[in-house]
C-alpha atoms as a PDB file:
ATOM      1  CA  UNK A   1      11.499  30.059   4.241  1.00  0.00           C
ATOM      2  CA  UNK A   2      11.920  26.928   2.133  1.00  0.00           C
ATOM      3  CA  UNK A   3      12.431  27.385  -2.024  1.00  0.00           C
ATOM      4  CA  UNK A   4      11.661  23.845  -3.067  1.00  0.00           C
ATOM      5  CA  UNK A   5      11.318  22.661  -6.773  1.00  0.00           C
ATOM      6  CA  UNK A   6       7.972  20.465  -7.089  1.00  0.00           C
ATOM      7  CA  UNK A   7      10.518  17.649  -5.543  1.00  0.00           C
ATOM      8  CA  UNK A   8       9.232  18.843  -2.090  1.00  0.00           C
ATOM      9  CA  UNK A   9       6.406  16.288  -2.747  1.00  0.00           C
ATOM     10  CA  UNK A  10       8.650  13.576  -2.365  1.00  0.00           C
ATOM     11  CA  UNK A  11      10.991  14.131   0.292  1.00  0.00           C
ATOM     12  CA  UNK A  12       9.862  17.279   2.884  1.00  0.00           C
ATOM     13  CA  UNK A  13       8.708  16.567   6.078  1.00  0.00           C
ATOM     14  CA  UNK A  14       9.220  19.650   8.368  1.00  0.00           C
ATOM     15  CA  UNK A  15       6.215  19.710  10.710  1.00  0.00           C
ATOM     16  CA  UNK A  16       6.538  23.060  11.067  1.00  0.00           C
ATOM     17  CA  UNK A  17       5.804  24.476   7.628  1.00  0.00           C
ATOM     18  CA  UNK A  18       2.943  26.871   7.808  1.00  0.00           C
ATOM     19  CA  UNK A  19       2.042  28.595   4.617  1.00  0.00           C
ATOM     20  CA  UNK A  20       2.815  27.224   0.803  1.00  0.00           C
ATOM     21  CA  UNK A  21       2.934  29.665  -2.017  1.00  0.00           C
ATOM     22  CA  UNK A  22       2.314  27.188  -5.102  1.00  0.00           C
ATOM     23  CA  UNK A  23       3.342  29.109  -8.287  1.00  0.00           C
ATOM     24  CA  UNK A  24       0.729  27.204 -11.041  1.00  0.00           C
ATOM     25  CA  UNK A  25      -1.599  24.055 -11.113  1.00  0.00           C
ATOM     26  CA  UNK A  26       0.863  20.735 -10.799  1.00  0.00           C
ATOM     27  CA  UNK A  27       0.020  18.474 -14.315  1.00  0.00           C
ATOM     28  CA  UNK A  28      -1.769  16.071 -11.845  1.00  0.00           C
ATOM     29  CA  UNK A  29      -4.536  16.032  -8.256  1.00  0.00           C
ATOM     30  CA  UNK A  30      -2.056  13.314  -7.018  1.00  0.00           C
ATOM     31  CA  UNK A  31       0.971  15.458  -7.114  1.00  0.00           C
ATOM     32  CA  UNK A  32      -0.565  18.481  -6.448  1.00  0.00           C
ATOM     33  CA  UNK A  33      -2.518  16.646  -2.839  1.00  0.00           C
ATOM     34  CA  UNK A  34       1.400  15.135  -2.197  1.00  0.00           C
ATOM     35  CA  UNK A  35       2.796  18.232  -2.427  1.00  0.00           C
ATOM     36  CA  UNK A  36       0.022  20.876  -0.288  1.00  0.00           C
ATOM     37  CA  UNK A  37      -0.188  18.477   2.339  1.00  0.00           C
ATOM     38  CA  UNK A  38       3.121  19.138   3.437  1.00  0.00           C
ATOM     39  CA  UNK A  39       1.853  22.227   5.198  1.00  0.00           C
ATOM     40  CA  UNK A  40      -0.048  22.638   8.131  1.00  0.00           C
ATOM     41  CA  UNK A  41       0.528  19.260   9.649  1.00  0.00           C
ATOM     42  CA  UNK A  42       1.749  20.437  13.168  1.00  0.00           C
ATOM     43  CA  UNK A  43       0.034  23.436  13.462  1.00  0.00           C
ATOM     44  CA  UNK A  44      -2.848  24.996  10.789  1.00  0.00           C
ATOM     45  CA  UNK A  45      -1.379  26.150   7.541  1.00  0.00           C
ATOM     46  CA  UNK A  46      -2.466  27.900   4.247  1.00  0.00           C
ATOM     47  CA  UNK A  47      -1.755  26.985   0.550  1.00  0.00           C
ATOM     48  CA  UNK A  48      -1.871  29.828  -1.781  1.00  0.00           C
ATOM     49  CA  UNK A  49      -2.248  28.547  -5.532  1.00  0.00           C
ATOM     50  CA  UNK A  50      -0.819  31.586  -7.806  1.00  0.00           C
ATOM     51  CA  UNK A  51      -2.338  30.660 -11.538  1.00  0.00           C
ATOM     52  CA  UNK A  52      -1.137  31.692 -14.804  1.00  0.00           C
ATOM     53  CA  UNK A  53      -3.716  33.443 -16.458  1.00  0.00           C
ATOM     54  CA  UNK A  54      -1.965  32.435 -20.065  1.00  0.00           C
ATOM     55  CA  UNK A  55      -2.671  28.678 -19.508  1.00  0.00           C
ATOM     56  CA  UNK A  56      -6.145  27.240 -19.495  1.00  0.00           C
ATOM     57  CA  UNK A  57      -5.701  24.708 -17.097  1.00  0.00           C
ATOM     58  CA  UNK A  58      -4.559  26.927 -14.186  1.00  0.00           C
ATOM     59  CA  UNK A  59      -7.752  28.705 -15.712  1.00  0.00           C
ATOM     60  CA  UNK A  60      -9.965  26.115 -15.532  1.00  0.00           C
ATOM     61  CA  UNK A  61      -8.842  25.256 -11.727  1.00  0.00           C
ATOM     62  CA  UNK A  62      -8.989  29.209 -10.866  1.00  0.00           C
ATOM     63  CA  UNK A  63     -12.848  28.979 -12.031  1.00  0.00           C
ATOM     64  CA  UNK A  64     -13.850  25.805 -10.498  1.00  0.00           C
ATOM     65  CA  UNK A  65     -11.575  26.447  -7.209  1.00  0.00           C
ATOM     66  CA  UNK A  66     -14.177  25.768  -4.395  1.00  0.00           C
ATOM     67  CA  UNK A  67     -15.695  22.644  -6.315  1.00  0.00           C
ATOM     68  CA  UNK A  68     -12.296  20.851  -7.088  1.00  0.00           C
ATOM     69  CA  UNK A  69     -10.757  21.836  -3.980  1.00  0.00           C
ATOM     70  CA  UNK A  70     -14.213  20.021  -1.972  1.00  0.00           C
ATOM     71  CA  UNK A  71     -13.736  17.093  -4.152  1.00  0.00           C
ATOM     72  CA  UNK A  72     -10.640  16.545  -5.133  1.00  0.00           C
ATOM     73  CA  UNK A  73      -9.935  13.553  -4.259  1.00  0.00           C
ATOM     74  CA  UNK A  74     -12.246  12.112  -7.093  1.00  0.00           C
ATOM     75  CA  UNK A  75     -10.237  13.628  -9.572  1.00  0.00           C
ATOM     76  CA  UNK A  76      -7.087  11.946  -8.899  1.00  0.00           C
ATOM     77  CA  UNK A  77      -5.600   9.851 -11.575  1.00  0.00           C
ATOM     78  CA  UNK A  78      -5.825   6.331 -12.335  1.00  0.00           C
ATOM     79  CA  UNK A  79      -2.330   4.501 -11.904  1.00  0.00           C
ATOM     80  CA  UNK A  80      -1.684   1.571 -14.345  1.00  0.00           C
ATOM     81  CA  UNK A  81      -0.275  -1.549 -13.435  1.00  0.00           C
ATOM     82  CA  UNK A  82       0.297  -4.571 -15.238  1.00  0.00           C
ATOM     83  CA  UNK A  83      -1.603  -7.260 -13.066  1.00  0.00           C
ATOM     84  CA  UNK A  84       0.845 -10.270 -12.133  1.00  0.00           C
ATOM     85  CA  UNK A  85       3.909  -8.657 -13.380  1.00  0.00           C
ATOM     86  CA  UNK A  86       7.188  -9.943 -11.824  1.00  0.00           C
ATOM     87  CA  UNK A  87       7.386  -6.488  -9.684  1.00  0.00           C
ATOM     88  CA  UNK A  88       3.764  -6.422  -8.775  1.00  0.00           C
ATOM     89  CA  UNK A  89       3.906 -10.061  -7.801  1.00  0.00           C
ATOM     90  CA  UNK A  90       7.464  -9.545  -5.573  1.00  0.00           C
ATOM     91  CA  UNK A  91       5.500  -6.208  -3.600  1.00  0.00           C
ATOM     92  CA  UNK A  92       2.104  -7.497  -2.971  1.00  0.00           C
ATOM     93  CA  UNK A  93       1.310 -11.246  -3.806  1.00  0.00           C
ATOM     94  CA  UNK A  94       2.302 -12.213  -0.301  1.00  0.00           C
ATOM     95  CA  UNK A  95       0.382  -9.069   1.589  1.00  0.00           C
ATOM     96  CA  UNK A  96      -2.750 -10.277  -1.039  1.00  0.00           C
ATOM     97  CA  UNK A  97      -2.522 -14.229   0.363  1.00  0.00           C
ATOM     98  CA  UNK A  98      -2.156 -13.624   4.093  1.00  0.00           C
ATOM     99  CA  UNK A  99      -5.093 -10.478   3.786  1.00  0.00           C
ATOM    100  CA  UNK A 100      -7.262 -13.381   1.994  1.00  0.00           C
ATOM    101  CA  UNK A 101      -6.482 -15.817   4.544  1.00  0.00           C
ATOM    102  CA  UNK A 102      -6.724 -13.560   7.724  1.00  0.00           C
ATOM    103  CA  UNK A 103      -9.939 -12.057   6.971  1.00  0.00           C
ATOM    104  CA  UNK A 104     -12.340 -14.510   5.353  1.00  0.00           C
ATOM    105  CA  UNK A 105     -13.485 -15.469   8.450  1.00  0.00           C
ATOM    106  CA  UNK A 106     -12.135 -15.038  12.566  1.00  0.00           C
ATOM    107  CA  UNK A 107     -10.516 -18.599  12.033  1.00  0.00           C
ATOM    108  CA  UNK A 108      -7.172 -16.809  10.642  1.00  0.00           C
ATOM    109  CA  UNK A 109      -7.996 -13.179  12.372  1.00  0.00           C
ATOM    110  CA  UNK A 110      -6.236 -12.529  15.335  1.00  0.00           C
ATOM    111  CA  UNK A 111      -2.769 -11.952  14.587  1.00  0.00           C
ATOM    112  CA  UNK A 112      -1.400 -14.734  17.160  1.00  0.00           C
ATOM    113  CA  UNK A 113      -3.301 -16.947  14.604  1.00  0.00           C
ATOM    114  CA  UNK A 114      -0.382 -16.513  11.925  1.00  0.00           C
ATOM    115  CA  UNK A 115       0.829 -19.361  14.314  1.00  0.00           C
ATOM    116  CA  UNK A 116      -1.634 -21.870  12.753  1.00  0.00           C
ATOM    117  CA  UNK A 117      -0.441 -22.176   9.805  1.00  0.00           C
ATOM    118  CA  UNK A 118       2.469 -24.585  11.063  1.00  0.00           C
ATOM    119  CA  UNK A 119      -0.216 -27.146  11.111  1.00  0.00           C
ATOM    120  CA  UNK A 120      -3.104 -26.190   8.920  1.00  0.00           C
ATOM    121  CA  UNK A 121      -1.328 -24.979   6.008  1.00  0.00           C
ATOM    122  CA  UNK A 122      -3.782 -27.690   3.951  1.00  0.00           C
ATOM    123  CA  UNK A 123      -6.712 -25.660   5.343  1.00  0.00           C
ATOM    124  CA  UNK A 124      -9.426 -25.138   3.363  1.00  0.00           C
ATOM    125  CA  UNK A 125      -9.794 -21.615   3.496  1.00  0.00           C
ATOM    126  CA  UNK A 126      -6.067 -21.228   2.570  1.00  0.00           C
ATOM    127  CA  UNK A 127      -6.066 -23.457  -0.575  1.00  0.00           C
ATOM    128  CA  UNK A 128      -9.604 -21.437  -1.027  1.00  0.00           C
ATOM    129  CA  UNK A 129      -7.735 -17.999  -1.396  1.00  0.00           C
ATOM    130  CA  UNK A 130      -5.055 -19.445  -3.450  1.00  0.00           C
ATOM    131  CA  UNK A 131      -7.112 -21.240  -5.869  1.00  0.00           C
ATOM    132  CA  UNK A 132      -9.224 -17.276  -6.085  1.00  0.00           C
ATOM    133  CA  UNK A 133      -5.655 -15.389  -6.915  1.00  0.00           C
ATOM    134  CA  UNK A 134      -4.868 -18.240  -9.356  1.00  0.00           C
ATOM    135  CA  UNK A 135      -8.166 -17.937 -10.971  1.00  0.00           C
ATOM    136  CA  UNK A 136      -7.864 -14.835 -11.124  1.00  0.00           C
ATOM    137  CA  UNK A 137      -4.279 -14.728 -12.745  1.00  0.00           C
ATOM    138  CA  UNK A 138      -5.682 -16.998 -15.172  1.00  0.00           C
ATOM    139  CA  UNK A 139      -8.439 -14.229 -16.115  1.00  0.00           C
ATOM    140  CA  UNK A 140      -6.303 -11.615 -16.377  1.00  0.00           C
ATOM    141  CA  UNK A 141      -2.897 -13.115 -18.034  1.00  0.00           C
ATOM    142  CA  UNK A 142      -3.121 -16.768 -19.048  1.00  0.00           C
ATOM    143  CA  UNK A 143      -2.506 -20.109 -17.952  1.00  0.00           C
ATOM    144  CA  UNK A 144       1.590 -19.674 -17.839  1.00  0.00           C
ATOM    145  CA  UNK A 145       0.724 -16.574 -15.429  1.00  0.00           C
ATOM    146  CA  UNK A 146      -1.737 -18.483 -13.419  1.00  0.00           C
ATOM    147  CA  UNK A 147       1.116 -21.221 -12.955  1.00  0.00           C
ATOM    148  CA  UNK A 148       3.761 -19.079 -12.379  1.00  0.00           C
ATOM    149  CA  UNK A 149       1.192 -17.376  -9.736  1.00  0.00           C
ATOM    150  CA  UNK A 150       0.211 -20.646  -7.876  1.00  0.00           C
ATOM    151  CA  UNK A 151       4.273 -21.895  -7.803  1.00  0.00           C
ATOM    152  CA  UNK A 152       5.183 -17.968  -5.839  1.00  0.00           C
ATOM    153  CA  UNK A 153       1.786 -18.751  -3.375  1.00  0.00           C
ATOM    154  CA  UNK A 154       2.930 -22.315  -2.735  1.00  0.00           C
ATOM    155  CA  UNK A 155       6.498 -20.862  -2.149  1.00  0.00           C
ATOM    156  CA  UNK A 156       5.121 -18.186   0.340  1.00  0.00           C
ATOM    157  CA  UNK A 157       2.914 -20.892   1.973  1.00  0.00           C
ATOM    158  CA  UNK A 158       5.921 -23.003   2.473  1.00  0.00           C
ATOM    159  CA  UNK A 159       8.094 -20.009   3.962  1.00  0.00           C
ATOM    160  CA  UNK A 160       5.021 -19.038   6.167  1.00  0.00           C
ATOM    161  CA  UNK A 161       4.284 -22.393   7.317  1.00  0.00           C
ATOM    162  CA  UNK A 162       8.504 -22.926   8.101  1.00  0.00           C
ATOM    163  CA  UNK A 163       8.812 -19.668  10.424  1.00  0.00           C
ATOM    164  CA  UNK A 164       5.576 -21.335  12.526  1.00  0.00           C
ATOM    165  CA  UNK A 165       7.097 -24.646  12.783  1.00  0.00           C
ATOM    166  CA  UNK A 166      11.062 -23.155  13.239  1.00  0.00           C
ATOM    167  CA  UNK A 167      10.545 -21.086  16.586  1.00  0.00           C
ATOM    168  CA  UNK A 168      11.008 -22.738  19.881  1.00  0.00           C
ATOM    169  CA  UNK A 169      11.824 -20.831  23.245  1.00  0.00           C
ATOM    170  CA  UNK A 170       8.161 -19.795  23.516  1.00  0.00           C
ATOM    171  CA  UNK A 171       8.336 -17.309  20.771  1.00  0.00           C
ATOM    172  CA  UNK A 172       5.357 -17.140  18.411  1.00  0.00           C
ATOM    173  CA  UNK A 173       4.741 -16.481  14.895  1.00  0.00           C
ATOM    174  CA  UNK A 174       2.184 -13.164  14.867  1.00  0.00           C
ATOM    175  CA  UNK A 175       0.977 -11.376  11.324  1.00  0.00           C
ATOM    176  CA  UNK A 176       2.927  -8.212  13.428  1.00  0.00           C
ATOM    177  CA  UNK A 177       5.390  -8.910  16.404  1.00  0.00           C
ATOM    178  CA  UNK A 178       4.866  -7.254  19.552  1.00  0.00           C
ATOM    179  CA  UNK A 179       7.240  -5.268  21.427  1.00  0.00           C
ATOM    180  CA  UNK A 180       8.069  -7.098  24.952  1.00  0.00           C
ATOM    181  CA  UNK A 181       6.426  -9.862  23.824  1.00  0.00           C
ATOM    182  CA  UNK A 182       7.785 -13.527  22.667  1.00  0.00           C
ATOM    183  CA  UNK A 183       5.839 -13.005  19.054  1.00  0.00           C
ATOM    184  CA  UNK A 184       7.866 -12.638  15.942  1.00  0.00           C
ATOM    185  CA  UNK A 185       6.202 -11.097  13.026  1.00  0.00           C
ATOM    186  CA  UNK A 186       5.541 -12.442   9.847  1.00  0.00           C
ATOM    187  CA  UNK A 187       4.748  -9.517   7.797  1.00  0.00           C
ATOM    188  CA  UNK A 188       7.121  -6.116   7.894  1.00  0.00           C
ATOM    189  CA  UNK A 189       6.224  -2.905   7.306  1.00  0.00           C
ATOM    190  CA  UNK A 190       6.755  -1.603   3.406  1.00  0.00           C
ATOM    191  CA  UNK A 191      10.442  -0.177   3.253  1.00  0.00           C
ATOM    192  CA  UNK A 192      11.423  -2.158   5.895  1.00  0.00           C
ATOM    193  CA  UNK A 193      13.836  -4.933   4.862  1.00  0.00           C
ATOM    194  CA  UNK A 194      13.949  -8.191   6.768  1.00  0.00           C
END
């Protein structure tokens, strides 16, 4: 038996957990999906949802049960960011530029291809998906954004195309590297610090 606060959405992971008494409705689908589906993951499990008949949002879910528990995952809330904010722009402005490069077409696809940018950094499609998230910053914030945007993507370009041209031994640059292999990844997995 595990008592666990609604924290146990954010930090459990015991594959073993089997059944989940939940003691009201969570105030939101995203918390309350986080939290369930940390039963039943190694072997079937069951959630039990106790309501409270005194408030009419446990009510609500207790009458609509089958219907929001077959759907959902359409009621989950909206998140708000602030497009191009310094914190957005640190987590996902280089993921955004290498997923615009690598799949507009198979020229930048396979992930060996990361090597190309050594040499091709002026290529078309790359100063194409730069000039879209520019653009784009420009829509959204203004024109100090949009340069503020296009001097990070230049910086990130310059980085990339550094690691292709700095490895020698026979090592390659690769979007992921590849265990017992001589390629070195570019990208690393979120959490992971390089």
């Amino acid at each position: 038996m595990l008592l666990a606060t609604n924290m146990i959405s954010v930090g459990v992971d015991v594959p073993r957990l089997g059944l989940m008494v939940c003691a009201g409705q969570p105030k939101t689908t995203s918390e309350y999906i986080q939290a369930t589906s940390r039963v039943g993951r190694k072997f079937p499990g069951l959630v039990v949802t106790v309501y409270n008949w005194a408030r009419p949002r446990d009510m609500s879910h207790y009458e609509t049960f089958e219907h929001y528990h077959a759907t959902f995952y359409q009621h989950v809330e909206a998140l708000s960011v602030t497009p191009f904010s310094e914190g957005a722009m640190y987590r996902g402005l280089a993921a955004l530029l290498v997923s615009l490069v690598r799949l507009r077409d198979g020229t930048f696809n396979p992930n060996e291809a990361a090597m190309r940018m050594g040499t091709e950094a002026t290529h078309p499609q790359v100063q194409e998906a730069i000039g879209w998230i520019v653009d784009r910053a420009r829509r959204v914030g203004n024109a100090e954004v949009a340069t503020k945007v296009e001097a990070e993507l230049r910086q990130k370009l310059d980085h990339w195309q550094r690691r292709a041209l700095r490895l020698s031994g026979g090592s390659r640059l690769g979007y992921e590297a590849k265990k017992d292999s001589e390629t070195i990844g570019l990208l690393a997995r979120p959490g992971i610090e390089t």
